[in-house]
PDB file of N, CA and C in Angstrom:
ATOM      1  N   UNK A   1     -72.841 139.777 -12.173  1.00  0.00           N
ATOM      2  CA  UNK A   1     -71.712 140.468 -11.605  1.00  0.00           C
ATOM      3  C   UNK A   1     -71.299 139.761 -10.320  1.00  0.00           C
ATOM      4  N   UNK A   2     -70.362 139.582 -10.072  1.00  0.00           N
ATOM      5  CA  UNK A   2     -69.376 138.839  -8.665  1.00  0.00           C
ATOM      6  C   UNK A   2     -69.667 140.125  -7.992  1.00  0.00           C
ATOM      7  N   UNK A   3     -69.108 140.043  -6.823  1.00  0.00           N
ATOM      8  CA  UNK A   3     -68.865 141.142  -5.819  1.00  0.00           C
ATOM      9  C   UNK A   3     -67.843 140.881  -5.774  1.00  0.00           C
ATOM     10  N   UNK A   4     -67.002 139.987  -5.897  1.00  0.00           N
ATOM     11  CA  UNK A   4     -65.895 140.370  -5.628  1.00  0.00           C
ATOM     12  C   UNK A   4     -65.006 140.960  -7.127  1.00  0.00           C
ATOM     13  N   UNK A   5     -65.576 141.637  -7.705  1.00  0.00           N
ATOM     14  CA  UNK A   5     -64.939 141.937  -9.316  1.00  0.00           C
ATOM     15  C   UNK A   5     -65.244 143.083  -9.234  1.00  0.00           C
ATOM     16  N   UNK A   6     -65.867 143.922  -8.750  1.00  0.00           N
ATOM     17  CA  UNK A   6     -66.389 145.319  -8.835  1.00  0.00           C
ATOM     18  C   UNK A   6     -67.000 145.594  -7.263  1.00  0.00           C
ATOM     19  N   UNK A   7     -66.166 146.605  -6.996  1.00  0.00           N
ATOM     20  CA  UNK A   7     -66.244 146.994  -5.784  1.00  0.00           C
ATOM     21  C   UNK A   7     -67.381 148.573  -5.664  1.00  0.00           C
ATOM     22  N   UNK A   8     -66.962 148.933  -6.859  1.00  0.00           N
ATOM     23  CA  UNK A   8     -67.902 150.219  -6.632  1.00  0.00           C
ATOM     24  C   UNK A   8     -67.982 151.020  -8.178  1.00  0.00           C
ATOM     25  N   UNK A   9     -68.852 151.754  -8.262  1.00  0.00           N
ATOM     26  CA  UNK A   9     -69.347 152.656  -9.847  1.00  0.00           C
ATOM     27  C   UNK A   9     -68.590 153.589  -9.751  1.00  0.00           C
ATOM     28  N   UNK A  10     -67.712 153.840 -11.072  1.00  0.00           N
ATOM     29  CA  UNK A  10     -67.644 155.407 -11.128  1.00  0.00           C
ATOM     30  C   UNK A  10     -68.355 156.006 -12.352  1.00  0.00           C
ATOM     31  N   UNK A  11     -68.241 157.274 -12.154  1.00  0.00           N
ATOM     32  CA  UNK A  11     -69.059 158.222 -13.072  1.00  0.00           C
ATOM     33  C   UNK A  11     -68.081 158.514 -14.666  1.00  0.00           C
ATOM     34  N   UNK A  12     -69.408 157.775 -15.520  1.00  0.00           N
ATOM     35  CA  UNK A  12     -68.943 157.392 -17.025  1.00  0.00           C
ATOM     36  C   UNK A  12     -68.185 156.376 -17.243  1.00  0.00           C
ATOM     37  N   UNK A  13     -68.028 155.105 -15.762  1.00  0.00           N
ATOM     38  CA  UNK A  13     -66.752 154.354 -16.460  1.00  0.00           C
ATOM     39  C   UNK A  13     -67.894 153.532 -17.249  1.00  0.00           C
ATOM     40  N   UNK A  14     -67.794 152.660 -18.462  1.00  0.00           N
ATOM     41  CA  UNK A  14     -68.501 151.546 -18.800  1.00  0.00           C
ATOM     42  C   UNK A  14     -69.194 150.475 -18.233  1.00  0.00           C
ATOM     43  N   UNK A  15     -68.492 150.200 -17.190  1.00  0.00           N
ATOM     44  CA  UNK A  15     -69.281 149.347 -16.011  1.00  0.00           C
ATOM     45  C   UNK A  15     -70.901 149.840 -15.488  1.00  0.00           C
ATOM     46  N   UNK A  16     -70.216 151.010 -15.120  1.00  0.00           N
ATOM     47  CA  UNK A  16     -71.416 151.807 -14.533  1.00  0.00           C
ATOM     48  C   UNK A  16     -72.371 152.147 -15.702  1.00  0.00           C
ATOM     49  N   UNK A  17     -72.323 152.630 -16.642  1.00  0.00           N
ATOM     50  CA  UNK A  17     -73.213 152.627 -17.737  1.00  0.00           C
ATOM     51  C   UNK A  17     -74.069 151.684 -18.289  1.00  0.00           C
ATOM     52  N   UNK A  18     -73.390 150.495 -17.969  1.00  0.00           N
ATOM     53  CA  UNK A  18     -73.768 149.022 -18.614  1.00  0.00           C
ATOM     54  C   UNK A  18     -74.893 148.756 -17.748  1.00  0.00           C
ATOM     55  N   UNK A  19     -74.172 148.990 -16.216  1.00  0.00           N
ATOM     56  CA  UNK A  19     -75.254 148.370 -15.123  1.00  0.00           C
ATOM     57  C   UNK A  19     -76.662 149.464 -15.218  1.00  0.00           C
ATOM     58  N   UNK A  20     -76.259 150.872 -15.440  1.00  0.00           N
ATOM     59  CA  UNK A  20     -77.542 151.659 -15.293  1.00  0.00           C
ATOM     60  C   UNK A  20     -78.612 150.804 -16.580  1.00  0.00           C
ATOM     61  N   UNK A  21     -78.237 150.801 -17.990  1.00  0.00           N
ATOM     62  CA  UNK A  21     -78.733 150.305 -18.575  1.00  0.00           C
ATOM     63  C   UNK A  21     -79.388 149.421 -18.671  1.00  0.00           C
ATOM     64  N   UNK A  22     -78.486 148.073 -17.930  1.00  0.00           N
ATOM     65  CA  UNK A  22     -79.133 147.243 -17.477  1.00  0.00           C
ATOM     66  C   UNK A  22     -80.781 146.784 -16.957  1.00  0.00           C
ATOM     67  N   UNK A  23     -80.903 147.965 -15.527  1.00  0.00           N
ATOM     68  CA  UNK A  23     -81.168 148.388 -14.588  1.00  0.00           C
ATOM     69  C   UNK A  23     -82.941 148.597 -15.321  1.00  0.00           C
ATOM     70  N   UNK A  24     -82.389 149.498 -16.138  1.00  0.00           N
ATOM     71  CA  UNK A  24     -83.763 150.658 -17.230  1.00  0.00           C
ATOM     72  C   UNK A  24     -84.818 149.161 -17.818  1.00  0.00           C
ATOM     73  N   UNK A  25     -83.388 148.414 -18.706  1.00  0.00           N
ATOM     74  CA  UNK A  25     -84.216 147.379 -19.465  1.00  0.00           C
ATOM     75  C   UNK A  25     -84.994 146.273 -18.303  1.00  0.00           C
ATOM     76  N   UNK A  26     -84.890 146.621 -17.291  1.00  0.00           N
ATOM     77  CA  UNK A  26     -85.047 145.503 -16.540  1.00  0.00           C
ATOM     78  C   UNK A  26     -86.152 145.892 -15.746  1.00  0.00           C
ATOM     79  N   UNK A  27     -86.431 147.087 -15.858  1.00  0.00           N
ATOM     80  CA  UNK A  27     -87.795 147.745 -14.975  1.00  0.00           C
ATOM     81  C   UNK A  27     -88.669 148.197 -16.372  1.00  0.00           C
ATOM     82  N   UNK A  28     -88.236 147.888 -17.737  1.00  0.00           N
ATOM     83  CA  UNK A  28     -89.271 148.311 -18.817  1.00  0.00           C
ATOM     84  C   UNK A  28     -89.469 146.860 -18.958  1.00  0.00           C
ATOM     85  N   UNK A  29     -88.902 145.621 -19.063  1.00  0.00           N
ATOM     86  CA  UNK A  29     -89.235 144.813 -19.391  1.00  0.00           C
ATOM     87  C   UNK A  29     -90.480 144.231 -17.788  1.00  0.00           C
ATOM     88  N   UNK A  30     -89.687 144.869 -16.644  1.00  0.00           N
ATOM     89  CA  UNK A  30     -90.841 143.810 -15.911  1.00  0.00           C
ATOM     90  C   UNK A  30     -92.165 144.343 -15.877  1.00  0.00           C
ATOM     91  N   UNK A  31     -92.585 145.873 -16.020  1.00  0.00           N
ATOM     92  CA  UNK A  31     -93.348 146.014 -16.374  1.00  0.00           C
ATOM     93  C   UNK A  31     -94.761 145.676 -17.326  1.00  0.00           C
ATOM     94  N   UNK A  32     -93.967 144.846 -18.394  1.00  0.00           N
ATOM     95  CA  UNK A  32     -94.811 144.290 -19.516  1.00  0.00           C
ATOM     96  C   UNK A  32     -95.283 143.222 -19.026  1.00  0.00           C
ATOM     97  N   UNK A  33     -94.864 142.356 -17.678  1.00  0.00           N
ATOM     98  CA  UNK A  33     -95.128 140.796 -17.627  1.00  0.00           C
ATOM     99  C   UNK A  33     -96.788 140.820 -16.752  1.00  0.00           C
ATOM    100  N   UNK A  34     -97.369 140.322 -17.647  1.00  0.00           N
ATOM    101  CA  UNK A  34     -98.836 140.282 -17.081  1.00  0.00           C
ATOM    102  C   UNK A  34     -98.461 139.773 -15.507  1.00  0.00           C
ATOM    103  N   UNK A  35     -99.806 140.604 -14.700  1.00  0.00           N
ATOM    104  CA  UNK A  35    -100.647 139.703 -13.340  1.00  0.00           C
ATOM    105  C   UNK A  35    -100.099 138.351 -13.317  1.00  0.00           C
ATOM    106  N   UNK A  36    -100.456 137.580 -14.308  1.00  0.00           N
ATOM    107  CA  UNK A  36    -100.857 136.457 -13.825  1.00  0.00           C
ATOM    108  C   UNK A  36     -99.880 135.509 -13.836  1.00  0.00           C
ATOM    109  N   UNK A  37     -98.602 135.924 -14.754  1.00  0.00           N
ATOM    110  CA  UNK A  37     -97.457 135.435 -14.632  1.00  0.00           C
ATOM    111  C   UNK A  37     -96.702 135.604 -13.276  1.00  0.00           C
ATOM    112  N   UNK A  38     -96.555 136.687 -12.975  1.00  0.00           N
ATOM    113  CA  UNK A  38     -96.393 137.519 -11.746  1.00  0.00           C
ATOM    114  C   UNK A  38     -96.654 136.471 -10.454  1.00  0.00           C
ATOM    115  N   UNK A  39     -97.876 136.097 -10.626  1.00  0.00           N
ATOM    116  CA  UNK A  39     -98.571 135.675  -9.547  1.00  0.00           C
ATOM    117  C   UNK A  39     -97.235 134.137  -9.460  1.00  0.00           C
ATOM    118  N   UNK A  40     -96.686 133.598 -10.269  1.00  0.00           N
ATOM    119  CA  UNK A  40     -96.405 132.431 -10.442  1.00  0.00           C
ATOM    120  C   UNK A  40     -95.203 132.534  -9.391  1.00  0.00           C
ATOM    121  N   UNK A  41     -94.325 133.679  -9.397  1.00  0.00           N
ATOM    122  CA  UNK A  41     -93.238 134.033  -8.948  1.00  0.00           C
ATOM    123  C   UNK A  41     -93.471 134.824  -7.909  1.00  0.00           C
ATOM    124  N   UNK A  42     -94.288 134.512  -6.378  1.00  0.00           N
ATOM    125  CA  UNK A  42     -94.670 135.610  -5.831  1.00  0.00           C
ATOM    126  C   UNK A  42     -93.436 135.772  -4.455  1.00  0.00           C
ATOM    127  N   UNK A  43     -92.830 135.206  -4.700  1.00  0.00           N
ATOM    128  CA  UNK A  43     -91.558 135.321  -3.855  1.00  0.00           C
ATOM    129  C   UNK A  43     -90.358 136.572  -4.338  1.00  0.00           C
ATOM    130  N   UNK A  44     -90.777 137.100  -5.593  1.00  0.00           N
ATOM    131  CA  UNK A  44     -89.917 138.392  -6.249  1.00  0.00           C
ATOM    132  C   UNK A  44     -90.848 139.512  -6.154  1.00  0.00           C
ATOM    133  N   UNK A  45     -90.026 140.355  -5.533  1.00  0.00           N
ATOM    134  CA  UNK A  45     -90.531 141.794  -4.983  1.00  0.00           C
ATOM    135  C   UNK A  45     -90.645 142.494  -6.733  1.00  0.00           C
ATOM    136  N   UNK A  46     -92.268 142.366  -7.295  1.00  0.00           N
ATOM    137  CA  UNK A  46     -92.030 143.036  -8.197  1.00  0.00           C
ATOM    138  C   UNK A  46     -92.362 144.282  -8.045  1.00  0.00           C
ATOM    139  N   UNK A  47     -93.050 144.928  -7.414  1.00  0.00           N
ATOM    140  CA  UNK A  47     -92.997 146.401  -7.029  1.00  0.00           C
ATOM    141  C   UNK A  47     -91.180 146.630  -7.107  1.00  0.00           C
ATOM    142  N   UNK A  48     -90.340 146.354  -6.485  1.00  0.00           N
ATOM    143  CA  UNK A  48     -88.895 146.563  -6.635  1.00  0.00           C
ATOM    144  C   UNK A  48     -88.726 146.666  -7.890  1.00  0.00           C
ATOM    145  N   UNK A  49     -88.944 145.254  -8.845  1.00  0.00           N
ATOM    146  CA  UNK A  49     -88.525 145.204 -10.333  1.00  0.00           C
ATOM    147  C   UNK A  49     -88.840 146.562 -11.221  1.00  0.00           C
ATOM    148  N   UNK A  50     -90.587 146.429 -10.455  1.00  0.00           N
ATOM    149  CA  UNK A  50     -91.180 147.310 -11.480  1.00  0.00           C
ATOM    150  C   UNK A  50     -90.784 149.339 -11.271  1.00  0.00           C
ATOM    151  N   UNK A  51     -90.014 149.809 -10.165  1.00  0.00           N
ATOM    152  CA  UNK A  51     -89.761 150.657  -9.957  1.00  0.00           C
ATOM    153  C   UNK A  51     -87.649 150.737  -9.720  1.00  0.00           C
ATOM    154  N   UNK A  52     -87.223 149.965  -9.555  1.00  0.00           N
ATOM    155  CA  UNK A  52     -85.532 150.026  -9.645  1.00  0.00           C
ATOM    156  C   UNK A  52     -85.434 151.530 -10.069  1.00  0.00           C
ATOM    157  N   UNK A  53     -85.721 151.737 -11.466  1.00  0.00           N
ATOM    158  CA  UNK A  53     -85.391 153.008 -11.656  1.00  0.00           C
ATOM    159  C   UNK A  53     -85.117 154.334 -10.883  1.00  0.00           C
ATOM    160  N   UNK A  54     -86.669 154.560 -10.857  1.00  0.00           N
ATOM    161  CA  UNK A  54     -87.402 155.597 -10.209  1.00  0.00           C
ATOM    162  C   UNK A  54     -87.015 156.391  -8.913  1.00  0.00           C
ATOM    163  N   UNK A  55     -87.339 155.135  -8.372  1.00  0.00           N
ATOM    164  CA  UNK A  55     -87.088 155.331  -6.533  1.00  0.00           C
ATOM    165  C   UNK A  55     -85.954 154.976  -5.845  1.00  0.00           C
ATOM    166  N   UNK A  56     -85.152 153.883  -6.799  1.00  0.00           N
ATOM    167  CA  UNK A  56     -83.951 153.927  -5.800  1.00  0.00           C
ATOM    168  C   UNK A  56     -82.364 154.179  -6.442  1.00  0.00           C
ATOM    169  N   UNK A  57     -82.511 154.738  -7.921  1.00  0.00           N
ATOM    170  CA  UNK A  57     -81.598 155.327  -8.820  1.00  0.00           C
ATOM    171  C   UNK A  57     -81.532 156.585  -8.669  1.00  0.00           C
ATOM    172  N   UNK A  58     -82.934 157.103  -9.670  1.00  0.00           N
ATOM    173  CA  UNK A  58     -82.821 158.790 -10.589  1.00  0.00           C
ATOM    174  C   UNK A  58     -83.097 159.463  -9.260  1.00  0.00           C
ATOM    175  N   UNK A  59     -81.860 160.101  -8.470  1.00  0.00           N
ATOM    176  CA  UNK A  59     -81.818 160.912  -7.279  1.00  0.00           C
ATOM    177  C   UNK A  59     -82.634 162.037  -7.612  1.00  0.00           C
ATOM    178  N   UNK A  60     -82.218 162.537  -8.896  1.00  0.00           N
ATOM    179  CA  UNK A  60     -82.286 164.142  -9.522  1.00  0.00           C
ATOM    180  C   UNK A  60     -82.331 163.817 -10.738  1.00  0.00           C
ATOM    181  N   UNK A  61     -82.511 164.514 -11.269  1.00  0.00           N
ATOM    182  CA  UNK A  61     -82.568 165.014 -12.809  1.00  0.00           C
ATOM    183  C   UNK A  61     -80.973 165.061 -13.413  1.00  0.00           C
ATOM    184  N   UNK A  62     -80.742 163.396 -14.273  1.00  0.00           N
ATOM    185  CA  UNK A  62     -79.149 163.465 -14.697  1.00  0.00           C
ATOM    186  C   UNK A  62     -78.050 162.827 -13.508  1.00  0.00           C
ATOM    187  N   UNK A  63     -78.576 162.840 -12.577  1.00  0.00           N
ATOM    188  CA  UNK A  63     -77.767 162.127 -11.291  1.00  0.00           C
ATOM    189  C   UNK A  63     -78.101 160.379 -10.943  1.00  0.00           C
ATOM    190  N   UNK A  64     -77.390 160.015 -11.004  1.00  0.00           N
ATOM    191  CA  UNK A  64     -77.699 158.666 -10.680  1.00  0.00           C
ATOM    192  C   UNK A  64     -77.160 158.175  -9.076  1.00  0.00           C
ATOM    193  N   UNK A  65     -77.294 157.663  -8.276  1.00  0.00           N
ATOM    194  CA  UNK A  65     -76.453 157.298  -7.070  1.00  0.00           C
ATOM    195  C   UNK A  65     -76.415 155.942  -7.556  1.00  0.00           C
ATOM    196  N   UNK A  66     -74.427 156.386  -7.726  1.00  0.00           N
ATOM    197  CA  UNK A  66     -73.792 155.036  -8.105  1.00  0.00           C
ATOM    198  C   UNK A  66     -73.816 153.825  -6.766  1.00  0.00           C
ATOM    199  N   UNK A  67     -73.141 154.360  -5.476  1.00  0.00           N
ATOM    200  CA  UNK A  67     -73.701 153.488  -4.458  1.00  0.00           C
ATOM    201  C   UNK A  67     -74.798 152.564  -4.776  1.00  0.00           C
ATOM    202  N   UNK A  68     -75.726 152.876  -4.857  1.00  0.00           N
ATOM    203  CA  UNK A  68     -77.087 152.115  -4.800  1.00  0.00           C
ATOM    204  C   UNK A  68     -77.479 151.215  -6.123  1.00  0.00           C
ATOM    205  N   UNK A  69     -76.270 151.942  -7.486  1.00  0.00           N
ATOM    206  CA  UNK A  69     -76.461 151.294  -8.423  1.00  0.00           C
ATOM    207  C   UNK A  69     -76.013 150.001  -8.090  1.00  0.00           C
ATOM    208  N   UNK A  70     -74.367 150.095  -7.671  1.00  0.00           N
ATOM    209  CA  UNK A  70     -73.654 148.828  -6.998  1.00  0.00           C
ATOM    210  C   UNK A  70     -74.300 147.851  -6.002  1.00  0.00           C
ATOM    211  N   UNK A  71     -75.196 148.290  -5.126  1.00  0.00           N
ATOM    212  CA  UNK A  71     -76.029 147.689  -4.647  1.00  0.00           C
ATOM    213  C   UNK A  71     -76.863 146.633  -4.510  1.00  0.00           C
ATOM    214  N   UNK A  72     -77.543 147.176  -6.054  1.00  0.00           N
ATOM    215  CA  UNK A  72     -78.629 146.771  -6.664  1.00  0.00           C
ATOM    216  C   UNK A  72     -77.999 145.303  -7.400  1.00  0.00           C
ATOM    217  N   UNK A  73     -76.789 145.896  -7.848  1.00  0.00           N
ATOM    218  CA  UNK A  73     -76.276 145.061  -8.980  1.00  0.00           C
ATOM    219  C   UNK A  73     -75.534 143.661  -8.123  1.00  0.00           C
ATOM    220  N   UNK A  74     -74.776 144.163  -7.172  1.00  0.00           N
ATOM    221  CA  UNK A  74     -74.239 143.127  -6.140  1.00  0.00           C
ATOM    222  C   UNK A  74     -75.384 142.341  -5.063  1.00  0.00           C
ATOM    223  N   UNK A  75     -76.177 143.080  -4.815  1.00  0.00           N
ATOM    224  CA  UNK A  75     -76.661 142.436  -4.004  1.00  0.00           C
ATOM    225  C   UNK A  75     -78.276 141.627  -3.910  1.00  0.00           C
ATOM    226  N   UNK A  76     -79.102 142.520  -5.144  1.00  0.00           N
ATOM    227  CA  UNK A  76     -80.769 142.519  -4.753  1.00  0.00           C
ATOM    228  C   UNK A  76     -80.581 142.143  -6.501  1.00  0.00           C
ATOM    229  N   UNK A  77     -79.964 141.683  -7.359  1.00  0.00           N
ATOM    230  CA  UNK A  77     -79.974 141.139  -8.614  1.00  0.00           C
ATOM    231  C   UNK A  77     -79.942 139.580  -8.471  1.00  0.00           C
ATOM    232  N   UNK A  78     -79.014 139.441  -7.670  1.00  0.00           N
ATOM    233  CA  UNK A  78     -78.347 138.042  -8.006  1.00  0.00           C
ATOM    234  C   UNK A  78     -79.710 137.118  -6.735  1.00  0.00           C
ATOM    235  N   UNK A  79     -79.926 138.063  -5.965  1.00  0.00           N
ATOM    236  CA  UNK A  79     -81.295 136.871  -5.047  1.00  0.00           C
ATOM    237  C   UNK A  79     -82.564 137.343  -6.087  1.00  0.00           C
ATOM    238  N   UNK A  80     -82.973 138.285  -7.029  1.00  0.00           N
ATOM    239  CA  UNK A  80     -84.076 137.816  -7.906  1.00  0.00           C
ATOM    240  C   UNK A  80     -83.909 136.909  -9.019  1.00  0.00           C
ATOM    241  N   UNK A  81     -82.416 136.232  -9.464  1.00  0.00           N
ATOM    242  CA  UNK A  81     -81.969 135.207 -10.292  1.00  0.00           C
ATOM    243  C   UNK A  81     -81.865 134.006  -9.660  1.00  0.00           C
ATOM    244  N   UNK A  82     -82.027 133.809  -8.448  1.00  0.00           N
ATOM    245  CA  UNK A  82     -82.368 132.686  -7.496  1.00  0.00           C
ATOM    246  C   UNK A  82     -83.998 132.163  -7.856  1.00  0.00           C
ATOM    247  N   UNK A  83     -84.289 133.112  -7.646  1.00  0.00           N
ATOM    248  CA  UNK A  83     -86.295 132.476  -7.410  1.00  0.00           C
ATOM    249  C   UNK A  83     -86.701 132.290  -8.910  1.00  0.00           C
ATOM    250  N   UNK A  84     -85.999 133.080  -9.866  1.00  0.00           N
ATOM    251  CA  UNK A  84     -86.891 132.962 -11.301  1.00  0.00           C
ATOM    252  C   UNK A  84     -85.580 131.413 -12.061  1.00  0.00           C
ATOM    253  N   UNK A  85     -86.595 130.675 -12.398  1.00  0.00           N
ATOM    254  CA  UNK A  85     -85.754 129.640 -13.098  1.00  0.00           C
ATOM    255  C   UNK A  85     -85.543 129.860 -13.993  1.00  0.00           C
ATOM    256  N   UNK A  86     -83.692 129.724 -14.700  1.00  0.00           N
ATOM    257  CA  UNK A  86     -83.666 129.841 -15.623  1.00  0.00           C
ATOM    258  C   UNK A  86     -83.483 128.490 -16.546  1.00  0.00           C
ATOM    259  N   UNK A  87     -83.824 128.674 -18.012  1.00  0.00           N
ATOM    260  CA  UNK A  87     -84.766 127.876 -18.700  1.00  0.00           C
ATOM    261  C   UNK A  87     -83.252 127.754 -20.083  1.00  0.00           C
TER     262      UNK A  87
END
């Protein structure tokens, strides 16, 4: 995502759905990546990866804070696609 293409989430547009989704697959998948891979990349906050959801999304039960989705997506995505090489 640019920042300059999306300025902010709204509630049910597709954007915002895409990115929550995103978001889910991306804290179930980092979860699965062994220790020791982990260790290779120790410059990525995986406590962050491994919790996105949890702690800095699901406000409430059914509520998401779109703010923070945009956030996530503009700002703390694109520096963990810096450190991991892509292949």
């Amino acid at each position: 995502m640019y920042r300059n293409q999306i300025q902010e989430f709204f509630p049910g547009h597709p954007d915002s759905i895409f990115a929550e989704e995103m978001l889910k697959y991306i804290q179930m998948e980092s979860k699965k990546i062994p220790k020791s891979e982990k260790e290779k990349y120790k410059g990525l906050p995986w406590d962050k990866l491994d919790s996105l959801w949890e702690k800095d999304l699901a406000r409430a039960h059914d509520f998401i804070d779109l703010k923070m989705l945009y956030a996530i997506c503009a700002h703390q995505i694109p520096m963990f696609t810096k450190i991991i090489p892509m292949k």
